[in-house]
Each structure stands twice: as C-alpha cells, then as structure tokens.
N, C-alpha and C. Protein backbone atom coordinates (compact mmCIF):
# COMPACT_ATOMS: atom_id res chain seq x y z
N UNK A 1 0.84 -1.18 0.00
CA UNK A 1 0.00 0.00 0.00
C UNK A 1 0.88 1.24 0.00
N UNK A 2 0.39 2.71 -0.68
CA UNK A 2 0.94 3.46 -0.99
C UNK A 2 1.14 4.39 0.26
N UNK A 3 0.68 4.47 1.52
CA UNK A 3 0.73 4.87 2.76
C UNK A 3 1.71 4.10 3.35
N UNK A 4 1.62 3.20 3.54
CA UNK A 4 2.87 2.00 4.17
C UNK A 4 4.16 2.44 3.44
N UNK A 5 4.37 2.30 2.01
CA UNK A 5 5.66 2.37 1.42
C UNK A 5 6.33 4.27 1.84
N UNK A 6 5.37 5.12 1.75
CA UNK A 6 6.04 6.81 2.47
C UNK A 6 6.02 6.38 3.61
N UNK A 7 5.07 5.78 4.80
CA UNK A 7 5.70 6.04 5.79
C UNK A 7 6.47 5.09 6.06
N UNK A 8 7.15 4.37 5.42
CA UNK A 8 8.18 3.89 6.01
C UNK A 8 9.78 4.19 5.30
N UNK A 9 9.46 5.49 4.26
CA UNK A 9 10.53 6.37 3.79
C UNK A 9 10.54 7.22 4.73
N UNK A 10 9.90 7.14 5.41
CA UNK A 10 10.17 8.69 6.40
C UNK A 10 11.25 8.72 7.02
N UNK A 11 11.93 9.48 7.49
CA UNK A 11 13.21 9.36 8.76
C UNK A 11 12.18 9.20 10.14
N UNK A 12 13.49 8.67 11.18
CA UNK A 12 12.83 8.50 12.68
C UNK A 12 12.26 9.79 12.92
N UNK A 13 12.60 11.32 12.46
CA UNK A 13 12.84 12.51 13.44
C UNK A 13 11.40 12.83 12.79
N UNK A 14 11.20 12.00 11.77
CA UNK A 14 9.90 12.43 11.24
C UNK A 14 8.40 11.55 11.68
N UNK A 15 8.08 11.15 13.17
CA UNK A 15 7.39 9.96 13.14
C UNK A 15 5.98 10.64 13.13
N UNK A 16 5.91 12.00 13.33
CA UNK A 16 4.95 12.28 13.71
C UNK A 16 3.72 12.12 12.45
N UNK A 17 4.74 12.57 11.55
CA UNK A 17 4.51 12.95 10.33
C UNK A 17 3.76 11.06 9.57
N UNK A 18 4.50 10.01 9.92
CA UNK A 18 3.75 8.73 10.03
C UNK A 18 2.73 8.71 10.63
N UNK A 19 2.77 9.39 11.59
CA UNK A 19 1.19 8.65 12.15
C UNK A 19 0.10 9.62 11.76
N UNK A 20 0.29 10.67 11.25
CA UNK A 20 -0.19 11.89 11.17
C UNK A 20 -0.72 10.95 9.39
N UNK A 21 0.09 10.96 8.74
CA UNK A 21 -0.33 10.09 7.30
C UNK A 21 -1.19 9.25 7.60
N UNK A 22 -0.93 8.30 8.44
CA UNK A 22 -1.89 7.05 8.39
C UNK A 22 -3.76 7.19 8.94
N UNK A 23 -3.38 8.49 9.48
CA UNK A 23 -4.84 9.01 10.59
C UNK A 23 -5.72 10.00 9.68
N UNK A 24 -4.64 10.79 8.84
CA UNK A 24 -5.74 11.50 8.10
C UNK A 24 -6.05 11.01 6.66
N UNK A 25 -5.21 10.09 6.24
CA UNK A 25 -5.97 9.36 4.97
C UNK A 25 -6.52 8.06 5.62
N UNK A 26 -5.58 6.76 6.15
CA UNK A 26 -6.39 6.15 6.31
C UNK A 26 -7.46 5.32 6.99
N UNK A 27 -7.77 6.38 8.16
CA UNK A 27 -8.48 6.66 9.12
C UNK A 27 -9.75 7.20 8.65
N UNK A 28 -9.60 8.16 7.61
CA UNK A 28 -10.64 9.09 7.13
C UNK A 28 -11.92 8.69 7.20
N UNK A 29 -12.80 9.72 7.62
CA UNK A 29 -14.18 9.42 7.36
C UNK A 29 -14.74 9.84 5.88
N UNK A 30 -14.25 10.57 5.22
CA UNK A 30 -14.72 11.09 3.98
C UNK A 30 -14.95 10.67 3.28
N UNK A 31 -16.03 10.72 2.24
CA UNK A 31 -16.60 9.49 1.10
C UNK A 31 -15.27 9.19 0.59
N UNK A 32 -15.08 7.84 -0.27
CA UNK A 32 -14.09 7.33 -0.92
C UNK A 32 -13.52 8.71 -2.48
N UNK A 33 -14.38 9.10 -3.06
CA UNK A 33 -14.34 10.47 -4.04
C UNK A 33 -13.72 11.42 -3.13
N UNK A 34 -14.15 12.12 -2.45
CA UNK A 34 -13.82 13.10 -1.66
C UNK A 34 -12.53 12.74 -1.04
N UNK A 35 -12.16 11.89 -0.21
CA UNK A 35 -11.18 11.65 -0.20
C UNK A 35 -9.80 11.68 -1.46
N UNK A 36 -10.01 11.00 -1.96
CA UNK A 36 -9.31 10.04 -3.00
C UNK A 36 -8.36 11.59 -4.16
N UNK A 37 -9.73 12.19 -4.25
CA UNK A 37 -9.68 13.39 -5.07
C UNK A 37 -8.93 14.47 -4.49
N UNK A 38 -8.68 14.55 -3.08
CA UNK A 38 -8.15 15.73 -2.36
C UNK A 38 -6.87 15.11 -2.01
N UNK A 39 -6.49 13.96 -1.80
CA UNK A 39 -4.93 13.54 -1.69
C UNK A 39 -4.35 13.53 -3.27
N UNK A 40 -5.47 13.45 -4.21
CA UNK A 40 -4.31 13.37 -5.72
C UNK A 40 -4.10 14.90 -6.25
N UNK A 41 -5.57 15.70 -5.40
CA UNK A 41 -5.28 16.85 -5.96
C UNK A 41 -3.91 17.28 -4.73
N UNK A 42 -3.50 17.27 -3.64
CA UNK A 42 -2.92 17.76 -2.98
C UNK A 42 -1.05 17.07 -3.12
N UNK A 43 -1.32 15.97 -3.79
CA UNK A 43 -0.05 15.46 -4.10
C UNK A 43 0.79 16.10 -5.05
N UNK A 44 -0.36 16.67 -6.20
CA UNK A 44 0.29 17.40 -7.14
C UNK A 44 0.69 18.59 -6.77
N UNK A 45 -0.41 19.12 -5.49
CA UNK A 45 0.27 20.21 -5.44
C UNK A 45 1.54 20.30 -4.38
N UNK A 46 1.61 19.10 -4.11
CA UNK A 46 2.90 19.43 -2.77
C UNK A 46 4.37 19.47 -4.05
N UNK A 47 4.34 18.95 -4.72
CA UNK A 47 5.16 19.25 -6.16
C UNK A 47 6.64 18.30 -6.12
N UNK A 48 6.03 17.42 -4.94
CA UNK A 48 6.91 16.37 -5.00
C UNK A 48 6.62 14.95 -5.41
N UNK A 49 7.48 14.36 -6.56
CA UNK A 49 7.80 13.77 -7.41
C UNK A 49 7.35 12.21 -6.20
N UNK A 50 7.90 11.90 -5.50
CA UNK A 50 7.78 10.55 -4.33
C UNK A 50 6.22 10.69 -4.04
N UNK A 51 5.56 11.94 -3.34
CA UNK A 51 4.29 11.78 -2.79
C UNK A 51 3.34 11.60 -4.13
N UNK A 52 3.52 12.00 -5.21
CA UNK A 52 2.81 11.73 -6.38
C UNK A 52 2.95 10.44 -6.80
N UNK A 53 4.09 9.66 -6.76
CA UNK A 53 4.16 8.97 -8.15
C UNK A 53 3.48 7.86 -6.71
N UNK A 54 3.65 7.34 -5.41
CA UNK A 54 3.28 7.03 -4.35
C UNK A 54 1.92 6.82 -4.56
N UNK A 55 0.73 7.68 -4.31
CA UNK A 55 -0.43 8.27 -3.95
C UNK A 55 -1.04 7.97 -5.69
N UNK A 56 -1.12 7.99 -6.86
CA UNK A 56 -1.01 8.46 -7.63
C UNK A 56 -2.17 7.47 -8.23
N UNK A 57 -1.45 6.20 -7.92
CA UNK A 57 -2.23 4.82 -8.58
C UNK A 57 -3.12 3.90 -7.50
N UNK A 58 -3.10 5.24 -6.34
CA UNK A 58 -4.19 4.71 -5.60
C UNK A 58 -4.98 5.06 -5.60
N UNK A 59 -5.14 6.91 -5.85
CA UNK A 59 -6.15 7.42 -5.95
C UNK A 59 -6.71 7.12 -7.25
N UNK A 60 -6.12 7.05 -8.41
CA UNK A 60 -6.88 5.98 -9.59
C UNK A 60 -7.48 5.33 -9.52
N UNK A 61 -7.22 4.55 -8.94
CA UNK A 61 -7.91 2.99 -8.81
C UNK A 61 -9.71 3.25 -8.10
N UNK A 62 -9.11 4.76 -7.08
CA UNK A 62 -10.42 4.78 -6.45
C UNK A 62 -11.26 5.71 -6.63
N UNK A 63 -10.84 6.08 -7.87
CA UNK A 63 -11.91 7.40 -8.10
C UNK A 63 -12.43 6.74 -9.74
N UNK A 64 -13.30 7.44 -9.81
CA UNK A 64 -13.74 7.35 -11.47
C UNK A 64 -13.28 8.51 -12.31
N UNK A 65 -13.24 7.91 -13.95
CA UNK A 65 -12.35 8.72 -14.39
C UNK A 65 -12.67 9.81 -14.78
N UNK A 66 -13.60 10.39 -14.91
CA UNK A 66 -14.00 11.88 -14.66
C UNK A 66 -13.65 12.55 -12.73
N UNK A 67 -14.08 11.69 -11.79
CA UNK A 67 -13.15 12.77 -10.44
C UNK A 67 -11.79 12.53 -10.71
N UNK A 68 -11.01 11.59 -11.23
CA UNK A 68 -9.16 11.64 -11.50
C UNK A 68 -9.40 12.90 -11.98
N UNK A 69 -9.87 13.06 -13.22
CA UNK A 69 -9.57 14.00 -13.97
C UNK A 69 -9.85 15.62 -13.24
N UNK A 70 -10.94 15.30 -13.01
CA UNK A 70 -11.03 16.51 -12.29
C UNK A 70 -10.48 17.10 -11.07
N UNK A 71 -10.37 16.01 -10.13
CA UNK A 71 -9.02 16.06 -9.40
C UNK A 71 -7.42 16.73 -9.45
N UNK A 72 -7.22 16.30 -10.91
CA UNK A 72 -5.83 16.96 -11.19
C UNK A 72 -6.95 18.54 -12.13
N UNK A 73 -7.56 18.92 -12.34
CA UNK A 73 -8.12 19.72 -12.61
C UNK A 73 -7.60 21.06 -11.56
N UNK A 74 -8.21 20.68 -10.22
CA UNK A 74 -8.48 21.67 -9.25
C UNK A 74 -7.14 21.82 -9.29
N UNK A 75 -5.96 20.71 -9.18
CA UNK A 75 -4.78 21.19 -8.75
C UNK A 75 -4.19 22.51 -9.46
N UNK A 76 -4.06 22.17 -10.72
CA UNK A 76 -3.87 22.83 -12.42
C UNK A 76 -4.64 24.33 -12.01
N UNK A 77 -6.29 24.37 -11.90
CA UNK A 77 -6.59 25.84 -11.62
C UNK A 77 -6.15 26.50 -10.67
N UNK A 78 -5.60 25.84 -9.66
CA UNK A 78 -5.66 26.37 -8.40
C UNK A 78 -4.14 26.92 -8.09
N UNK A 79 -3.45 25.93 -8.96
CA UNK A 79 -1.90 27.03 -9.13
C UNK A 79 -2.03 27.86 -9.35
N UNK A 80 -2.78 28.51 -10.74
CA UNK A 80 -2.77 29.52 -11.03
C UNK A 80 -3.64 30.45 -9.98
N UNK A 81 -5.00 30.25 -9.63
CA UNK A 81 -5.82 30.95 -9.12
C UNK A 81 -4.53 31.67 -7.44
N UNK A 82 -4.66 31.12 -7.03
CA UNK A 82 -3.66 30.93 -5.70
C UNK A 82 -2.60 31.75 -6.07
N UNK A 83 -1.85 32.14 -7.27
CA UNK A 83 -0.65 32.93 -6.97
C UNK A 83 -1.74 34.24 -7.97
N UNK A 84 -2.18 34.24 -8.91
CA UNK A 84 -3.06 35.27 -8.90
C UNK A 84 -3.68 36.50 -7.34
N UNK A 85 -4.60 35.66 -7.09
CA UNK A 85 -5.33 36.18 -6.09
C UNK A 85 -4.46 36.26 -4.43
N UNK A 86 -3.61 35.81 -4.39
CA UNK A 86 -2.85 35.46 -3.66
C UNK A 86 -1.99 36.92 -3.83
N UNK A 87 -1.04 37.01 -5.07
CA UNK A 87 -0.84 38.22 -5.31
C UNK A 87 -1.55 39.57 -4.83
N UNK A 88 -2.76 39.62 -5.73
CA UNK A 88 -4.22 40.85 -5.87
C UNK A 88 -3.81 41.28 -3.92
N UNK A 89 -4.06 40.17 -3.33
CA UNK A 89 -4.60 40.13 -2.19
C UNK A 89 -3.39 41.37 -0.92
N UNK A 90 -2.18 40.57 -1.33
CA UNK A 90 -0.80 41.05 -0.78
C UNK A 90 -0.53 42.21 -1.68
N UNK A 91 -0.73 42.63 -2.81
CA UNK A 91 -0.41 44.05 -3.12
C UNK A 91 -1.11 45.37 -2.27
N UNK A 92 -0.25 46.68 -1.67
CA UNK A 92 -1.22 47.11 -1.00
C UNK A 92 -2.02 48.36 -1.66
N UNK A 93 -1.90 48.23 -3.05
CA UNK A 93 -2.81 49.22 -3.82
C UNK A 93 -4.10 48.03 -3.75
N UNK A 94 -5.35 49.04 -3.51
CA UNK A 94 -6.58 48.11 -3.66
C UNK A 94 -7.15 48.52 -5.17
N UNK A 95 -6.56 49.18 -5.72
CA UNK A 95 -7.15 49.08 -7.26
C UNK A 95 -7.05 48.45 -8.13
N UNK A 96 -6.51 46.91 -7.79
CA UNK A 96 -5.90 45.52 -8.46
C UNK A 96 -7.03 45.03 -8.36
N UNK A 97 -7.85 45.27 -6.86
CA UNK A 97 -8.93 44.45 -6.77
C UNK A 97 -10.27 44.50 -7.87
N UNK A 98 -9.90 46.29 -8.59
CA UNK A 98 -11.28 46.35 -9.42
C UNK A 98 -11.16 45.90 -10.56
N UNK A 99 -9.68 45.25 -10.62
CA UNK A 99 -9.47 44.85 -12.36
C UNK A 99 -9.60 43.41 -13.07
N UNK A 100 -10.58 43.44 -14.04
CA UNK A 100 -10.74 42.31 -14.26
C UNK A 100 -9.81 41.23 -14.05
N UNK A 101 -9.63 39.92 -14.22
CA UNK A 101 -8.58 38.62 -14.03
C UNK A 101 -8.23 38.77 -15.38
N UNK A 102 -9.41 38.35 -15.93
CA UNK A 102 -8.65 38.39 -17.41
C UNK A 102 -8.29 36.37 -17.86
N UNK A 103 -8.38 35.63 -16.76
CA UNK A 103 -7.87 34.54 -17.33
C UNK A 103 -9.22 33.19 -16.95
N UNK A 104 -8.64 32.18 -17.62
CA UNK A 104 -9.91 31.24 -18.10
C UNK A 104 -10.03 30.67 -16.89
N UNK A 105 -10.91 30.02 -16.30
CA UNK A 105 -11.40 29.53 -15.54
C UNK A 105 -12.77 28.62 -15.08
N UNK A 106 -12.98 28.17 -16.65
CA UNK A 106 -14.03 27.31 -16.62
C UNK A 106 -14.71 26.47 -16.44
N UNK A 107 -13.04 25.49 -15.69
CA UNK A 107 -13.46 24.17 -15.40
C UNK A 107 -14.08 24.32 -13.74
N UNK A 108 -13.48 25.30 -13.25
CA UNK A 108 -14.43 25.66 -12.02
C UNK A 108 -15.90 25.85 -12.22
N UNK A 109 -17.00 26.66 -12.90
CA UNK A 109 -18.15 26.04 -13.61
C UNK A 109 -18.59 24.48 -13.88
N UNK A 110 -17.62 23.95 -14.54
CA UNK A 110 -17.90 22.78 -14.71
C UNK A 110 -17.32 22.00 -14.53
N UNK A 111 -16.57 21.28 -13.42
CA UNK A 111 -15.50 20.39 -13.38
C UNK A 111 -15.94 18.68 -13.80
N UNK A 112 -17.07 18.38 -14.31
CA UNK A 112 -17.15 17.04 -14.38
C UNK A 112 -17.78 16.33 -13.38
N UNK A 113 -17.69 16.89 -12.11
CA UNK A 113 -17.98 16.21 -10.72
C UNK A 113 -18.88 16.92 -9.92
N UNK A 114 -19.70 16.44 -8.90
CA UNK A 114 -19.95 17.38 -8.29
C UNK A 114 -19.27 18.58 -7.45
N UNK A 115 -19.62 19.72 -7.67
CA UNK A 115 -19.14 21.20 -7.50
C UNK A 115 -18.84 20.66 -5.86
N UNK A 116 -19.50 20.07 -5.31
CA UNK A 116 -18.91 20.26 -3.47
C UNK A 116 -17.37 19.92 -3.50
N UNK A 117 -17.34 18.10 -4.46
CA UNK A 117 -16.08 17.68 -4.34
C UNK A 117 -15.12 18.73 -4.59
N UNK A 118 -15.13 19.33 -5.80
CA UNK A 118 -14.29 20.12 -6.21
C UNK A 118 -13.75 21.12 -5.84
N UNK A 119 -14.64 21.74 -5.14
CA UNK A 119 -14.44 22.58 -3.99
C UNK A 119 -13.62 22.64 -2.45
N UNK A 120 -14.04 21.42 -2.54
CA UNK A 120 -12.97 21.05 -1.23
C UNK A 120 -11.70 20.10 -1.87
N UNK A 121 -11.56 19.90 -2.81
CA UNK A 121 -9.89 19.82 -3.93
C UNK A 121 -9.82 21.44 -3.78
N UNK A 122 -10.50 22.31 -4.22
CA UNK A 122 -9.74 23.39 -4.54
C UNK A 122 -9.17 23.85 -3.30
N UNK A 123 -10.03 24.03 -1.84
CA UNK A 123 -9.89 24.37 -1.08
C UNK A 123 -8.37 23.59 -0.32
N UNK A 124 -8.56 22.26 -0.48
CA UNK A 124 -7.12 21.81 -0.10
C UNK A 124 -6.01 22.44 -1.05
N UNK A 125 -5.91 22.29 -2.04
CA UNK A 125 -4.75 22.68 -2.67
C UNK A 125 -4.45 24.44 -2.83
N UNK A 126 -5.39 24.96 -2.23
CA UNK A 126 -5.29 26.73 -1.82
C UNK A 126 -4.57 26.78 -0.93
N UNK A 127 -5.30 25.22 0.83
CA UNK A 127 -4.30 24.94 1.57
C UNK A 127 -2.53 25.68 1.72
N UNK A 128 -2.39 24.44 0.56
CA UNK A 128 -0.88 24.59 0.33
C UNK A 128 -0.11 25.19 -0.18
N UNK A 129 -1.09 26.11 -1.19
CA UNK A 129 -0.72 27.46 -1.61
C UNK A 129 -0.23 28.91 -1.61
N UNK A 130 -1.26 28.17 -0.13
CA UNK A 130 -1.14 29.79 1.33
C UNK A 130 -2.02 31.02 -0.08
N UNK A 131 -2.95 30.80 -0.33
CA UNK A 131 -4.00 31.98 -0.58
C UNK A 131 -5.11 31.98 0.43
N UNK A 132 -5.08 33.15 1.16
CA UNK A 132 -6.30 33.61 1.67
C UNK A 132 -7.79 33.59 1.31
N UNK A 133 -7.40 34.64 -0.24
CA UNK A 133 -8.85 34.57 -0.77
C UNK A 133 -9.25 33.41 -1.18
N UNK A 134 -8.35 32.53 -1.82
CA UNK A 134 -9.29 31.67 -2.32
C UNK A 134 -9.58 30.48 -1.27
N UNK A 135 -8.62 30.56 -0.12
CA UNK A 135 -9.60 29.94 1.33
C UNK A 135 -10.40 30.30 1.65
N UNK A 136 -11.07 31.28 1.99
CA UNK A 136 -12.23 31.76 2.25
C UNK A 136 -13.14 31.90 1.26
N UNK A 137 -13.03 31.96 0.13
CA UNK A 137 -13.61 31.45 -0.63
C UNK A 137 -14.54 29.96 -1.37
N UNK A 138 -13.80 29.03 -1.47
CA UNK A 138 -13.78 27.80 -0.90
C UNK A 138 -14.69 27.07 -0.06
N UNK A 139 -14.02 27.98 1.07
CA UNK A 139 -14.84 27.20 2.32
C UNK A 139 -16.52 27.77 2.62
N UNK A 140 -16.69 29.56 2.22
CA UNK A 140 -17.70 30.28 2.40
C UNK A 140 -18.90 29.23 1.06
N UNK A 141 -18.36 28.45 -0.06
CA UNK A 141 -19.55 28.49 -1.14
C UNK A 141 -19.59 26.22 -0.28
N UNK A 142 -18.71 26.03 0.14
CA UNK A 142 -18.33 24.41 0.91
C UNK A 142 -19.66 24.82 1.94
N UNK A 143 -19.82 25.79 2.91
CA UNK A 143 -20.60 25.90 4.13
C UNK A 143 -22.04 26.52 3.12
N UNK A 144 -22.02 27.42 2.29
CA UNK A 144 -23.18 27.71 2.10
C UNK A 144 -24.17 26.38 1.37
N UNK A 145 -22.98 24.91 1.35
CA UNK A 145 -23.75 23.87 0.50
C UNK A 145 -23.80 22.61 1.71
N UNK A 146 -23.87 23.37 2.44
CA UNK A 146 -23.90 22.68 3.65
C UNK A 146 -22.44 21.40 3.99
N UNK A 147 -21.86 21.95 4.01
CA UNK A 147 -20.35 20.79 3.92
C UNK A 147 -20.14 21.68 5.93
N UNK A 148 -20.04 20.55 6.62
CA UNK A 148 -19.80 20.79 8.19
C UNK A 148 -17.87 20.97 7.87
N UNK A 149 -18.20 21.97 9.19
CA UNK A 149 -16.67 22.22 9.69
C UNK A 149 -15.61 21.11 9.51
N UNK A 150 -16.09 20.05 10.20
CA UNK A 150 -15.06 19.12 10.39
C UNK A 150 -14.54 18.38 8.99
N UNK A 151 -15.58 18.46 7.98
CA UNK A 151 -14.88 17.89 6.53
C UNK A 151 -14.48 18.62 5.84
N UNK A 152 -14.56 20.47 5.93
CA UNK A 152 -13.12 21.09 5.77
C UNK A 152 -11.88 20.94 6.47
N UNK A 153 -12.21 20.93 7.64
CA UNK A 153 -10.83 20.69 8.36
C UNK A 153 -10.42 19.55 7.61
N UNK A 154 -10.68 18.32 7.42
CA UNK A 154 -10.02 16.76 7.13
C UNK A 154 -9.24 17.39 5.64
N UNK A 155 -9.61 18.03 4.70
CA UNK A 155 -9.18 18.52 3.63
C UNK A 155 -8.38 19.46 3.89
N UNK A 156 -7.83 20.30 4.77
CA UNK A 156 -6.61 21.15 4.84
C UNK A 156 -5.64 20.14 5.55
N UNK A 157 -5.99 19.40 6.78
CA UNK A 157 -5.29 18.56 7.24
C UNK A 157 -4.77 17.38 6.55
N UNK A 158 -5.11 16.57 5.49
CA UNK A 158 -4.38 16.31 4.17
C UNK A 158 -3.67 16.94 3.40
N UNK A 159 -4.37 18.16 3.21
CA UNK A 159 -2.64 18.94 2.34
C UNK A 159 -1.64 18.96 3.18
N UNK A 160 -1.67 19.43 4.73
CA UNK A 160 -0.58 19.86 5.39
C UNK A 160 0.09 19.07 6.00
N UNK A 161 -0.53 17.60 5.73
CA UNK A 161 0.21 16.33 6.35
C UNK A 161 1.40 15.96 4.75
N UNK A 162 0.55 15.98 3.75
CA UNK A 162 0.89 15.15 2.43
C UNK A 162 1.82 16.81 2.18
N UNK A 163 2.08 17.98 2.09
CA UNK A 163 2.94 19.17 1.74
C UNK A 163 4.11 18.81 3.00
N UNK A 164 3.89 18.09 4.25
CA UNK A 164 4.89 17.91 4.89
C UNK A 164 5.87 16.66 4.84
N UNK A 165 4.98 15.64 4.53
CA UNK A 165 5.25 14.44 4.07
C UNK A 165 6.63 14.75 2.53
N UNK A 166 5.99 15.35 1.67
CA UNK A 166 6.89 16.04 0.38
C UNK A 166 8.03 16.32 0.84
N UNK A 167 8.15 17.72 1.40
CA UNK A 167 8.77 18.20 2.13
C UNK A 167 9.93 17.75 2.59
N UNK A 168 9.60 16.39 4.00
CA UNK A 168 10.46 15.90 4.05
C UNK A 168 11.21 14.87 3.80
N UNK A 169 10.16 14.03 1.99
CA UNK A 169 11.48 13.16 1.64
C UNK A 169 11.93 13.68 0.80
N UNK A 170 11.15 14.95 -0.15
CA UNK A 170 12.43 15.79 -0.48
C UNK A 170 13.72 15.94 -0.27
N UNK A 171 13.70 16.78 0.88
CA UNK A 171 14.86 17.35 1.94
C UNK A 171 15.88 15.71 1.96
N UNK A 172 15.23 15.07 2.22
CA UNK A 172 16.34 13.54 2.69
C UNK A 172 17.05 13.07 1.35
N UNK A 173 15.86 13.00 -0.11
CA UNK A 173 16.50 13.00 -0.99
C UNK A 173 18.06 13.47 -1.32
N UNK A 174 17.69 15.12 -1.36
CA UNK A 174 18.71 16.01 -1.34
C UNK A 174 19.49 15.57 -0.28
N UNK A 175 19.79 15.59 0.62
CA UNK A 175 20.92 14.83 1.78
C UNK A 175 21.50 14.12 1.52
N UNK A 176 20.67 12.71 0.95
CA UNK A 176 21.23 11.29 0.84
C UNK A 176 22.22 11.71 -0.37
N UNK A 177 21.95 12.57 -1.40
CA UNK A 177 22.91 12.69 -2.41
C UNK A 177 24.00 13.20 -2.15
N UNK A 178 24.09 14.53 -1.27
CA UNK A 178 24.77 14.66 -0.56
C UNK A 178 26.18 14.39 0.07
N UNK A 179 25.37 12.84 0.97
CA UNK A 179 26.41 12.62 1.54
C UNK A 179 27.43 11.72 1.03
C-alpha cells in the first residue's frame, strides 16, 4: 500500500509525520471520491515527485475517471488561481482588486464532478498554496452547501500532512545525495 511504502521512507525525526499520514488518509471518514480526489489533488500540489508517483495509482484505482480527472483539474486551476489572487490580495494598492482577471477559468463552472467535491480539492490545494482569498472562498460556497466544519478541516489537514510528508522526503533526498 501506498501509505505504508512513504511512511516507512520517512526518517525517525519524522514519526509524527507517520502517524499523522496514516490518521488523516487512512483513518478518514470522507466518502471514498472526496477523499481520494483531495490527496491526488494535494499530491500534485505538494510538487513532490515521491508523494505523487506514491499516492497516484491509488487514488486511480479509487476514483472514477471523470473525479481523476477533475481532481488533477483543481490542482492545475488552483496554481494559477492561488498565486493570482494570492498576489491581488498582498499588493497594498486596492485598485488591483477592481481589475478584471482576465484569465480562463471554466473548469471551475464545470468540473465534471460534483461542484462540493471540487471545492474542497480546490480548497485543499489553496491549503498549500497559502491563498487567503481563495480559502475563504472555498470554504464560504463548501458551508453555504452545507459541507460541516469538520470535513473542511479533514481537507486542509491532508494537504498539510501530504505538503509535509513532500517536504520531508524531499529534503532527505537532497541529503542522501549529498552525503
């Protein structure tokens, strides 16, 4: 299993980070979609090569192929959206805010899946993005469709387990070559 094989790449100094993997994926209460869709969208976005190629052919297996797709969808818009608005947000002229975007964004309209799933993909991978607006964003249209607190939380707490998980077999990568 693709949880077993990272956490047992992990280093010792990293255990937390094991048990922390095994509790928020496979512990999860979240439908099998919802799930499945927010660790492939969040793998891509942690932008490491191990937690993807890992995670990759599991979440396949368990999604259908319109949420895969749409899955790596949210990731794909949400790069962009996230350093966009992310930008807008941190500039301190507010007359960025009145100017159109200007860029496509359609598959948000229509991602293939239902709009909740997608939403909480987008919302995880904003997560890891560190955009404000489009967290609150996210989460404000997630609550107005009735999605409870606690199954946003499970979706940021997957990015920030799986962006730490990256992170640090990254970092060990780089070491081991290293030394």
């Amino acid at each position: 299993m693709a949880l077993d094989t990272l956490k047992s790449a992990l280093p010792d100094y990293a255990k937390d980070l094991k048990l922390n993997l095994g509790s928020v994926i496979g512990n999860s209460e979240l439908p099998q979609q919802q799930l499945w869709g927010t660790v492939l969208a969040c793998a891509i976005a942690s932008r490491s090569p191990r937690v993807l190629s890992e995670l990759e052919p599991e979440a396949k297996a368990n999604l259908s192929a319109e949420a895969y797709t749409a899955a790596k969808s949210a990731a794909a818009i949400m790069a962009m959206n996230n350093v966009y608005y992310r930008t807008r947000h941190l500039l301190s002229d507010p007359e960025y805010n009145n100017l159109r975007a200007g860029l496509r964004m359609n598959v948000i309209g229509n991602p293939g899946v239902d709009k909740t799933d997608f939403e909480l993909w987008s919302l995880a991978v904003s997560a890891i993005n560190g955009c404000g607006m489009c967290l609150d964003s996210h989460e404000q249209v997630l609550r107005k469709a009735g999605v409870d607190r606690e199954t946003v939380q499970e979706a940021f707490k997957i990015a920030s387990v799986l962006q730490a998980v990256g992170a640090t077999l990254d970092a060990e990568s780089v070491l081991a070559e290293n030394s």
